[in-house]
Protein backbone atom coordinates (compact mmCIF):
# COMPACT_ATOMS: atom_id res chain seq x y z
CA UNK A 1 0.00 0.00 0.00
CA UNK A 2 1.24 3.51 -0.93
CA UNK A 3 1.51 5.43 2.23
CA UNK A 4 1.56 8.68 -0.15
CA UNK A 5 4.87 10.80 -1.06
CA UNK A 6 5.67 14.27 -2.18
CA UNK A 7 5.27 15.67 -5.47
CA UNK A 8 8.28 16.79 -7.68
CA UNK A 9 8.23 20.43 -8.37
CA UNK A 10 9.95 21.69 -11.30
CA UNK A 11 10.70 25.83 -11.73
CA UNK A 12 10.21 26.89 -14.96
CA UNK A 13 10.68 30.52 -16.34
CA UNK A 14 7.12 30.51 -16.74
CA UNK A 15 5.90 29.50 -13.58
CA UNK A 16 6.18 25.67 -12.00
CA UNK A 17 4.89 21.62 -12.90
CA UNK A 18 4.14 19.44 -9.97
CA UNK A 19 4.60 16.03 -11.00
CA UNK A 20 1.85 14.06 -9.02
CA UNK A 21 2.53 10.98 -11.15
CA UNK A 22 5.04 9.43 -13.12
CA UNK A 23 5.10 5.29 -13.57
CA UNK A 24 5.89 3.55 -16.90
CA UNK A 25 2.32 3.87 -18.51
CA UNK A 26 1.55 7.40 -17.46
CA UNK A 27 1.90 10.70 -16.22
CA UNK A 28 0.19 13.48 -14.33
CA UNK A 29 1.00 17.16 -13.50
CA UNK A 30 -0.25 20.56 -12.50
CA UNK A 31 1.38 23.47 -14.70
CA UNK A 32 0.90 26.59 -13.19
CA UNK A 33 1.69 29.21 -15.48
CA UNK A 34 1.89 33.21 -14.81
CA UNK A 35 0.05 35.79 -16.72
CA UNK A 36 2.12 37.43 -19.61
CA UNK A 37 4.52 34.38 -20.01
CA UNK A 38 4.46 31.78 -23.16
CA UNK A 39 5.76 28.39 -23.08
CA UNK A 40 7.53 26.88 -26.78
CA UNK A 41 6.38 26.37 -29.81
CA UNK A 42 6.46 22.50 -29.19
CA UNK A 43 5.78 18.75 -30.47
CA UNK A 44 6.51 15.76 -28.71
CA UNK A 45 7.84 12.40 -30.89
CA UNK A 46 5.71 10.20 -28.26
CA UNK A 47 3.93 11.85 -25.64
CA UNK A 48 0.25 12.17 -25.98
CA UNK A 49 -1.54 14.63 -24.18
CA UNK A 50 -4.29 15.68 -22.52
CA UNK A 51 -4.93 19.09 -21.02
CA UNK A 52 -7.13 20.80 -18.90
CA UNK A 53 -7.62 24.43 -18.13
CA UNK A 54 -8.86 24.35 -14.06
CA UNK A 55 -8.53 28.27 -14.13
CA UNK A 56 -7.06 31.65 -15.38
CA UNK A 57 -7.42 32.17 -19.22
CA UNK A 58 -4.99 31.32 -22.04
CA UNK A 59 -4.34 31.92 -25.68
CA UNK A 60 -3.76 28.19 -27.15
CA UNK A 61 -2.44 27.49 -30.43
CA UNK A 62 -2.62 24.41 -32.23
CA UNK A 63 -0.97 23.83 -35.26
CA UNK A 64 -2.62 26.67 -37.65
CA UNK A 65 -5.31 27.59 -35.54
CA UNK A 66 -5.23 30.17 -32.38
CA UNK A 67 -7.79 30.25 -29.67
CA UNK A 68 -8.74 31.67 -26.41
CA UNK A 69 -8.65 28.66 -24.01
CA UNK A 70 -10.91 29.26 -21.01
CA UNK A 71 -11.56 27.04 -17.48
CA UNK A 72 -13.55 23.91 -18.03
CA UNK A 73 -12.21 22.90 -21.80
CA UNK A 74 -9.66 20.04 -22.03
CA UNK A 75 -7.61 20.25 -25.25
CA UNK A 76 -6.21 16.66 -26.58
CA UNK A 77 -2.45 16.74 -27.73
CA UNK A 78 -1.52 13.58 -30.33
CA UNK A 79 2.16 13.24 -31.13
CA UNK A 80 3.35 15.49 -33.33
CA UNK A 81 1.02 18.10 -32.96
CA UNK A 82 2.98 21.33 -32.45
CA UNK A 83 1.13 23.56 -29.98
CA UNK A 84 1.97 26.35 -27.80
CA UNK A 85 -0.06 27.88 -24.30
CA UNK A 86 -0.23 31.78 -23.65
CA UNK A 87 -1.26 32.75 -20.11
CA UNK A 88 -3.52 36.15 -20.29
CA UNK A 89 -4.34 35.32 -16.58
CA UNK A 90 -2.73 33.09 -13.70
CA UNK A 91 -3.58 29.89 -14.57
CA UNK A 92 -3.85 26.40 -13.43
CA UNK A 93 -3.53 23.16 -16.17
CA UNK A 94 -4.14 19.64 -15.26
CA UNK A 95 -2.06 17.30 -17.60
CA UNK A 96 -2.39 13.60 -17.92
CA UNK A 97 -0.28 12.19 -20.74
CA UNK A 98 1.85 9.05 -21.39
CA UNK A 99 5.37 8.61 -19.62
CA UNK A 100 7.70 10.21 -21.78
CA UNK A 101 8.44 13.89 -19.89
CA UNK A 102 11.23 14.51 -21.79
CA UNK A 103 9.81 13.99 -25.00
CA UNK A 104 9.84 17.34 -25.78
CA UNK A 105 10.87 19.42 -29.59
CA UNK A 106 11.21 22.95 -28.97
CA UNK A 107 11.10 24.99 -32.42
CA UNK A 108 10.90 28.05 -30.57
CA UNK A 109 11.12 29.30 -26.86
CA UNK A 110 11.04 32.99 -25.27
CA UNK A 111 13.70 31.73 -22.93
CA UNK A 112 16.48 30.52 -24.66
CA UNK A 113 16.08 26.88 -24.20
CA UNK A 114 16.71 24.54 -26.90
CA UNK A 115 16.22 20.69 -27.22
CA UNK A 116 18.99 18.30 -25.84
């Protein structure tokens, strides 16, 4: 029986993930993301995605499409779908998605990171 543990929390320039679960066949985190700050342009090889917006308000994009991304709405990421999350407001995403956390192609990022 799992007595419980302590997430991982992960800084970002953005804001901060809390990794609440990582095994071999899947993942979950909390992104919390501060207004006025844009994560990459991104895709991921493997990971598949799911995301929901628990609060604040964001500007999502999607491949070619752009759209305001409010509380309540979960947004489905396949691999290879390059997306990229805009926070006009504080806000709080749930994320469930398969193992592979690293799996991640940046093709562009406000912060100077790159991919390994």
């Amino acid at each position: 029986m799992n007595t419980g543990y302590t997430p991982k929390i992960v800084d970002k320039p953005w804001g901060r993930e809390l990794w609440y679960a990582h095994t071999d066949r899947y993942a979950g985190k909390i992104l919390e993301v501060n207004a006025g700050h844009l994560l990459s342009l991104q895709k991921h090889v493997e990971k598949h995605e799911t995301l929901y917006l628990l609060s604040g308000r964001m500007r999502f994009t999607r491949d070619d499409q752009e759209f305001e991304w409010l509380p309540g709405i979960a947004i489905e990421i396949p691999p290879d779908t390059v997306h990229r999350m805009e926070a006009v407001k504080d806000s709080v995403i749930l994320e469930v998605s398969t193992p592979e956390l690293d799996d991640v192609v940046r093709l562009e990022d406000r912060y100077g990171r790159t991919t390994d």
